[in-house]
Protein backbone atom coordinates (compact mmCIF):
# COMPACT_ATOMS: atom_id res chain seq x y z
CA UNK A 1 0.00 0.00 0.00
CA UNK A 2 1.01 3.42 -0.83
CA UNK A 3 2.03 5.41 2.19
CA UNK A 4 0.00 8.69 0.34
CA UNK A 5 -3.57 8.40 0.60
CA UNK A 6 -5.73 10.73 -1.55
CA UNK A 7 -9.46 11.26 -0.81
CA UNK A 8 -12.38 9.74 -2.85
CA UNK A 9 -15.02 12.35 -4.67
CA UNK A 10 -17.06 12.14 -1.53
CA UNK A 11 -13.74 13.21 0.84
CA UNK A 12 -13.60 9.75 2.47
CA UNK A 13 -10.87 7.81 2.87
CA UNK A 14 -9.73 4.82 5.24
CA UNK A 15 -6.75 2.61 6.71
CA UNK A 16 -6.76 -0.88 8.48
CA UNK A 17 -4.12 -2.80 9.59
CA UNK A 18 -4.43 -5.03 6.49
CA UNK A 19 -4.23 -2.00 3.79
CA UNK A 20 -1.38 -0.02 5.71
CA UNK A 21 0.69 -3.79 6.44
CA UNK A 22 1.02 -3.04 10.10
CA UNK A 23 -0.49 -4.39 13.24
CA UNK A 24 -3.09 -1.84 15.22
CA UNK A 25 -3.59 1.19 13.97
CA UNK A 26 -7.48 1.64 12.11
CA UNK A 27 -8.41 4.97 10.79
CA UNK A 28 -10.80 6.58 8.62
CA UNK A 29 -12.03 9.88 7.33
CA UNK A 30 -15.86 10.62 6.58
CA UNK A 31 -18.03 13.36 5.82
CA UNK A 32 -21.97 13.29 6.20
CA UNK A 33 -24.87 15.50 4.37
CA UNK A 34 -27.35 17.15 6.53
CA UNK A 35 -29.70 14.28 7.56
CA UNK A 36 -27.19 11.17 6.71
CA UNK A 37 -26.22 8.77 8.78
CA UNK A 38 -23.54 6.70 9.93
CA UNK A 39 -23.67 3.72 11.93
CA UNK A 40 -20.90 1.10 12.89
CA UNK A 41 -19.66 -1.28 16.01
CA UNK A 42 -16.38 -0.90 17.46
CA UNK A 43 -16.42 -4.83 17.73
CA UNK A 44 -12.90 -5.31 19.74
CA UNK A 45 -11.41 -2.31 18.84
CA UNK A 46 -11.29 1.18 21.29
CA UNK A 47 -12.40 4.16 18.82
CA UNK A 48 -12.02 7.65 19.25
CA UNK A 49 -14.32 9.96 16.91
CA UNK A 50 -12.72 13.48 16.41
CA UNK A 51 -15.38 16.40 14.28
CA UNK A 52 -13.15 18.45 12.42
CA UNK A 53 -16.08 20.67 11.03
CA UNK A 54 -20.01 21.07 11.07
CA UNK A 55 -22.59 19.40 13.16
CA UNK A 56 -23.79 15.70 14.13
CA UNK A 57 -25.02 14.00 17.02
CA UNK A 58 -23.37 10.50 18.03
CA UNK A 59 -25.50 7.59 19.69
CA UNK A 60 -24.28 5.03 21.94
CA UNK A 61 -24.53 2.96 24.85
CA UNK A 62 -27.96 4.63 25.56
CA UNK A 63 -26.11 7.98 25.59
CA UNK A 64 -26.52 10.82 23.25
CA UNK A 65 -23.28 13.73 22.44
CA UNK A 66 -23.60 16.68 20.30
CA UNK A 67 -20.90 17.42 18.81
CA UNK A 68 -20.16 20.95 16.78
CA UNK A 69 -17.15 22.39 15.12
CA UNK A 70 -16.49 24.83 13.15
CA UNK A 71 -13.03 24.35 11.86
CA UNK A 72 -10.35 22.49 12.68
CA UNK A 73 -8.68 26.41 12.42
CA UNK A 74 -10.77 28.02 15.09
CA UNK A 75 -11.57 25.75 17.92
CA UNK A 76 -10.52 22.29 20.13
CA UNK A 77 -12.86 19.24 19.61
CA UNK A 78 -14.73 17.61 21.98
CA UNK A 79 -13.76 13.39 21.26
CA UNK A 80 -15.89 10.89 22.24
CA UNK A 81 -14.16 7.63 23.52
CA UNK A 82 -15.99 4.20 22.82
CA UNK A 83 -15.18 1.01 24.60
CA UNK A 84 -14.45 -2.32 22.73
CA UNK A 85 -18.27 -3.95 21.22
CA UNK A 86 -20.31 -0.59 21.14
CA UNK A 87 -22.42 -0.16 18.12
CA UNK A 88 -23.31 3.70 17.60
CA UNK A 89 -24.80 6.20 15.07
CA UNK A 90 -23.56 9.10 13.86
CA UNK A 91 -26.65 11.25 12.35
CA UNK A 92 -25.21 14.68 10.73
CA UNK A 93 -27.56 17.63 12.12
CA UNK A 94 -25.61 19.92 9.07
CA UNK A 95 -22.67 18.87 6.55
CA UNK A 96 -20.00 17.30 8.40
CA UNK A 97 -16.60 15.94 8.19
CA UNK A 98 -15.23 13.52 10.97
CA UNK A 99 -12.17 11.37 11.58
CA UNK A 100 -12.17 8.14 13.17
CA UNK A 101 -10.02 5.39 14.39
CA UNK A 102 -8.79 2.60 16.86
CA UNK A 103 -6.75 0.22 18.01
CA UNK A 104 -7.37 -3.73 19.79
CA UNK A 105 -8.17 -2.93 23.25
CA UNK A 106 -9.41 -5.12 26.17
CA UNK A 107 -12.52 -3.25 27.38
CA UNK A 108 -10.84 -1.27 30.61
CA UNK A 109 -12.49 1.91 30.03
CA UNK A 110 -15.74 3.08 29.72
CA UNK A 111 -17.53 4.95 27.00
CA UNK A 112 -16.77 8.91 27.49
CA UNK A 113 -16.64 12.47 26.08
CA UNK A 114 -13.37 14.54 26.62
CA UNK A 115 -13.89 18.30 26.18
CA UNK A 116 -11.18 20.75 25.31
CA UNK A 117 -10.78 21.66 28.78
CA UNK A 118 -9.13 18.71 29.75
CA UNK A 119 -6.78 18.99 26.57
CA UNK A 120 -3.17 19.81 27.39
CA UNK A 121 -2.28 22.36 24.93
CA UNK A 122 1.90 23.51 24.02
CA UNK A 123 3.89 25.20 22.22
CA UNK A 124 6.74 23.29 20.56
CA UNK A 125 10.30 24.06 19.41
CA UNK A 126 11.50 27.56 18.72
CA UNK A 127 12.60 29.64 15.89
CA UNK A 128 10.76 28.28 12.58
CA UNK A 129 10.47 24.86 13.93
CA UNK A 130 7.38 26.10 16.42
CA UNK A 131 4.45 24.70 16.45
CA UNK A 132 1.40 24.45 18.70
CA UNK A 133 0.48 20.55 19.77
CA UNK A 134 -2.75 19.89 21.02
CA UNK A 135 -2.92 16.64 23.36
CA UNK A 136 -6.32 15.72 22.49
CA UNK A 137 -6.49 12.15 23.47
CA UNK A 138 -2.75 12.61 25.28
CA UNK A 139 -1.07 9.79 27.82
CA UNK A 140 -2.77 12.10 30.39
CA UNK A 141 -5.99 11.16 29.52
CA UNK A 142 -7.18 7.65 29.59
CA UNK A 143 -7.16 5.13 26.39
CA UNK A 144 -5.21 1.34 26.39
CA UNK A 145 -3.58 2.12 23.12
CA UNK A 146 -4.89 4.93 21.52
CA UNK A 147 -3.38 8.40 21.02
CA UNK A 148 -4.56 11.59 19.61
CA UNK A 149 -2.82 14.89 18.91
CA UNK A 150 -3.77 17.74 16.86
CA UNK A 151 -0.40 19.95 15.46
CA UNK A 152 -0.30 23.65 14.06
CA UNK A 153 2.17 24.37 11.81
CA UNK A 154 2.55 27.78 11.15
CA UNK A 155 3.40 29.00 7.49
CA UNK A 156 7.24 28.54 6.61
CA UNK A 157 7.47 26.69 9.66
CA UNK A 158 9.07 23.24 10.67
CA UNK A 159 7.27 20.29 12.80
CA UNK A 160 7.73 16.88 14.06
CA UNK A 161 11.64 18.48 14.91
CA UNK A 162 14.12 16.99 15.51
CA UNK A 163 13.01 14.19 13.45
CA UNK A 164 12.09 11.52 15.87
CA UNK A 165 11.13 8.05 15.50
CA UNK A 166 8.76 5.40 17.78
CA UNK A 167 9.36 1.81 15.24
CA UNK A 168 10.83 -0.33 18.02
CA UNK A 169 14.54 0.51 16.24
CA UNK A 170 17.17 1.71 18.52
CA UNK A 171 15.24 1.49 21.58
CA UNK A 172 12.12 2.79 20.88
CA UNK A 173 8.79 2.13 21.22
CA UNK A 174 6.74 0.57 18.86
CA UNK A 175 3.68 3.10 17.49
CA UNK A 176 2.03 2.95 14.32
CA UNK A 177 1.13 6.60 13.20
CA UNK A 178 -1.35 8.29 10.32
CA UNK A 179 -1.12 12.07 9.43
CA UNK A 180 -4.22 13.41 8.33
CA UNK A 181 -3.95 16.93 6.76
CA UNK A 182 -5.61 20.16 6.71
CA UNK A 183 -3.98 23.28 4.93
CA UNK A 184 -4.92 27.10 4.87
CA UNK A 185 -5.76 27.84 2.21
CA UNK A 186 -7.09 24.62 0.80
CA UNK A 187 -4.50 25.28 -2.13
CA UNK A 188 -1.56 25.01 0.22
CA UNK A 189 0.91 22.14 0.64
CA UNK A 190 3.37 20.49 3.00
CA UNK A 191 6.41 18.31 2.70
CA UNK A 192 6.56 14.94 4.81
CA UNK A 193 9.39 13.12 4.74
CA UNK A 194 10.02 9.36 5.94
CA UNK A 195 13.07 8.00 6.37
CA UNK A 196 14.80 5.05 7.88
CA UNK A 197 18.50 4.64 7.25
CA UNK A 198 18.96 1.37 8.25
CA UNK A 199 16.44 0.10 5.16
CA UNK A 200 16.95 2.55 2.90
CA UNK A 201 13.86 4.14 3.37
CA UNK A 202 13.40 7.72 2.34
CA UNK A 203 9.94 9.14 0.51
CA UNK A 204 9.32 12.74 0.36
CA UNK A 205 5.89 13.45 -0.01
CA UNK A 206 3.79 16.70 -1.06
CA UNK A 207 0.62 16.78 1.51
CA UNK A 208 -2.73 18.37 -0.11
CA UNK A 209 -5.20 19.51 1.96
CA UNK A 210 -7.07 16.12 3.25
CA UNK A 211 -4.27 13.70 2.79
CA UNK A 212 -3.56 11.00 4.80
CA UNK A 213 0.27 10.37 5.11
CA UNK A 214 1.39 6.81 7.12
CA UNK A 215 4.54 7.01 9.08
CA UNK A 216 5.52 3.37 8.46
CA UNK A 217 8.81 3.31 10.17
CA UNK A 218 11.69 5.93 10.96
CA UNK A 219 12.17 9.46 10.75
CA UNK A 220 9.08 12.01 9.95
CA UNK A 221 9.66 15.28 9.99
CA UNK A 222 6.91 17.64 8.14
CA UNK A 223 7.86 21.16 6.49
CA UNK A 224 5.02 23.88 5.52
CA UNK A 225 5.17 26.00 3.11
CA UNK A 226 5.02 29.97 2.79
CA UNK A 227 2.18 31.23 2.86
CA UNK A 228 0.28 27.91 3.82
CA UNK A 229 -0.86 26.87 7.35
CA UNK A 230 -0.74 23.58 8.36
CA UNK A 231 -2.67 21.49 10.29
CA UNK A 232 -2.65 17.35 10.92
CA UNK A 233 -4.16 14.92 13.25
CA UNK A 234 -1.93 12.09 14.43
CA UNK A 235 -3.87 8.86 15.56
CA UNK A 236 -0.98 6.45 17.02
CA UNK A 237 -1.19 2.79 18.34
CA UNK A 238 1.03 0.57 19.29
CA UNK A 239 2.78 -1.67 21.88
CA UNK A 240 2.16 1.03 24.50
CA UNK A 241 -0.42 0.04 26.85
CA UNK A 242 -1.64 2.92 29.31
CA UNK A 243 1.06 4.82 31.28
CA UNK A 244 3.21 3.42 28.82
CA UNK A 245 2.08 5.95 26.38
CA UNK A 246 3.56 9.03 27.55
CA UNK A 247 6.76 7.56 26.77
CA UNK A 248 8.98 9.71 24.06
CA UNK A 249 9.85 8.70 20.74
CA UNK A 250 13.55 8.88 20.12
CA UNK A 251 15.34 11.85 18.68
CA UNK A 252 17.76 11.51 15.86
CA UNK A 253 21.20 11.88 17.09
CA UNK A 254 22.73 14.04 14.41
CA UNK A 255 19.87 16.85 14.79
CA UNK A 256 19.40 16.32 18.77
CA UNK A 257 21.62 19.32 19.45
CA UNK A 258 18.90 21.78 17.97
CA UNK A 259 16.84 21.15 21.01
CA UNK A 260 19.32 23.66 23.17
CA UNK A 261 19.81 25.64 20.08
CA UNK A 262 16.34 26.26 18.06
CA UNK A 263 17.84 28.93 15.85
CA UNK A 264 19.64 25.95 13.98
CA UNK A 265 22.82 28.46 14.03
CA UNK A 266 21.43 30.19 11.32
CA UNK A 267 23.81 32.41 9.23
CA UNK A 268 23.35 35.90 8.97
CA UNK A 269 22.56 37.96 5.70
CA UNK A 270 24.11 38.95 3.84
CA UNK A 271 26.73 37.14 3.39
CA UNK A 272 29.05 40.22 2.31
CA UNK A 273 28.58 43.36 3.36
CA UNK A 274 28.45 45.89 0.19
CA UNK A 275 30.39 49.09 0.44
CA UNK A 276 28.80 52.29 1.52
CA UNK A 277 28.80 55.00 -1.01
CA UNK A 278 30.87 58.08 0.30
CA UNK A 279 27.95 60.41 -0.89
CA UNK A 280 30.76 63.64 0.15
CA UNK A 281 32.96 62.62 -2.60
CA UNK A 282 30.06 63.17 -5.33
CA UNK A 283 28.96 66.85 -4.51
């Protein structure tokens, strides 16, 4: 499978562990007409449902959330959490667009709504690699596998830096990862790049406004371009049960330095100073 995923006509798109060729990691984009419906099971999978924009209402376990956004852009979500085997419907009260995924789960936790006031929120980096990371469904909230963040990348600006990986190589964790992307304005683009030295991996990738990009293995570091704002939503599952999540993914060594340093030791222009015209000598 390709690691690029372009949307269908209708904006929907989806992964499974069987299309992407990893082990836990489901996820899926949909959007929903004013009076359409949507109705699935979790079966033995823990889901998280995140609205990225308009209005629906979301059934289950004989409860009832109403969920509204209106960009991704302008506002937090509110995600709803649902337990291994619950069936629920998703009935759009307006045009909406939702992402959802999950991950095997043993049933710990029950079904739940987490509002943007329980969302840690933080600004990332320095110098043009900041960016704003929104812990949506963060190791500070409770999930078995599941993790959600939401990441700002402002226009020229660098993200995912120093490029960090979480493949079970070198020490790490094992996470799967998906990188679904929003740009402003819609015309605007992104670079991802994947890489993994020790295969011989290395893909760079132009991300459109509602790609989905897979981080299969290695390195990912993500580059926006001037003039376009960039926004993704990581879903990530892997061998990380609970507390285990808030473990960190492991820096590459070469580029760890820039952590103490985020100006990169830029250099300084220009490069030559020109002369200064001695404006006495021409009266």
């Amino acid at each position: 499978m390709s690691h690029h995923l372009k949307p269908g006509p209708l904006g929907d798109l989806g992964v499974t562990p069987e299309t992407a060729g990893w082990r836990y990691l489901s996820f899926g984009v949909r959007q929903l007409r004013a009076g359409e419906t949507f109705s699935s099971n979790t079966r033995g999978l823990e889901m998280a449902v995140v609205p990225q924009a308009g209005h629906f209402t979301l059934e289950a376990g004989g409860q009832r959330f109403e969920l509204k956004r209106e960009s991704v852009f302008t506002e937090l979500p509110h995600v709803v959490y649902l337990p291994p085997g619950t069936a629920f419907v998703i009935t759009a009260q307006a045009d909406s667009t939702f992402a959802h995924g999950g991950a095997p789960a043993e049933g710990q936790l029950p079904l739940r709504l987490f509002g943007p006031r329980e969302m840690r929120v933080e600004l990332r980096g320095g110098a043009n690699a900041t960016r704003q990371v929104s812990h949506i469904l963060g190791p500070d909230l409770p999930a078995e596998r599941l993790l959600l963040y939401e990441v700002y990348t402002p226009s020229g600006n660098w993200s995912g830096w120093p490029p960090h990986r979480h493949d079970g190589q070198l020490g790490s964790l094992y996470i799967e990862e998906t990188y679904h992307y929003r740009i402003q304005p819609p015309e605007g683009w992104a670079v991802h790049r994947n890489y993994s030295p020790e295969d011989g991996l290395d893909e760079l990738l132009l991300a459109r406004d509602g790609d989905v990009i897979l981080s299969p293995r290695g390195y990912h570091p993500v580059a926006a371009a001037p003039g376009s704002n960039v926004y993704y939503l990581n879903f990530m599952a892997g061998e990380a049960v609970g507390e285990q999540r808030s473990t960190p993914p492991l820096d590459e060594a070469q580029w760890a330095w820039m952590r103490q340093d985020w100006s990169g030791r830029a250099m300084h222009l220009p490069i030559q100073e020109l002369p200064v015209q001695d404006k006495s000598a021409q009266d």
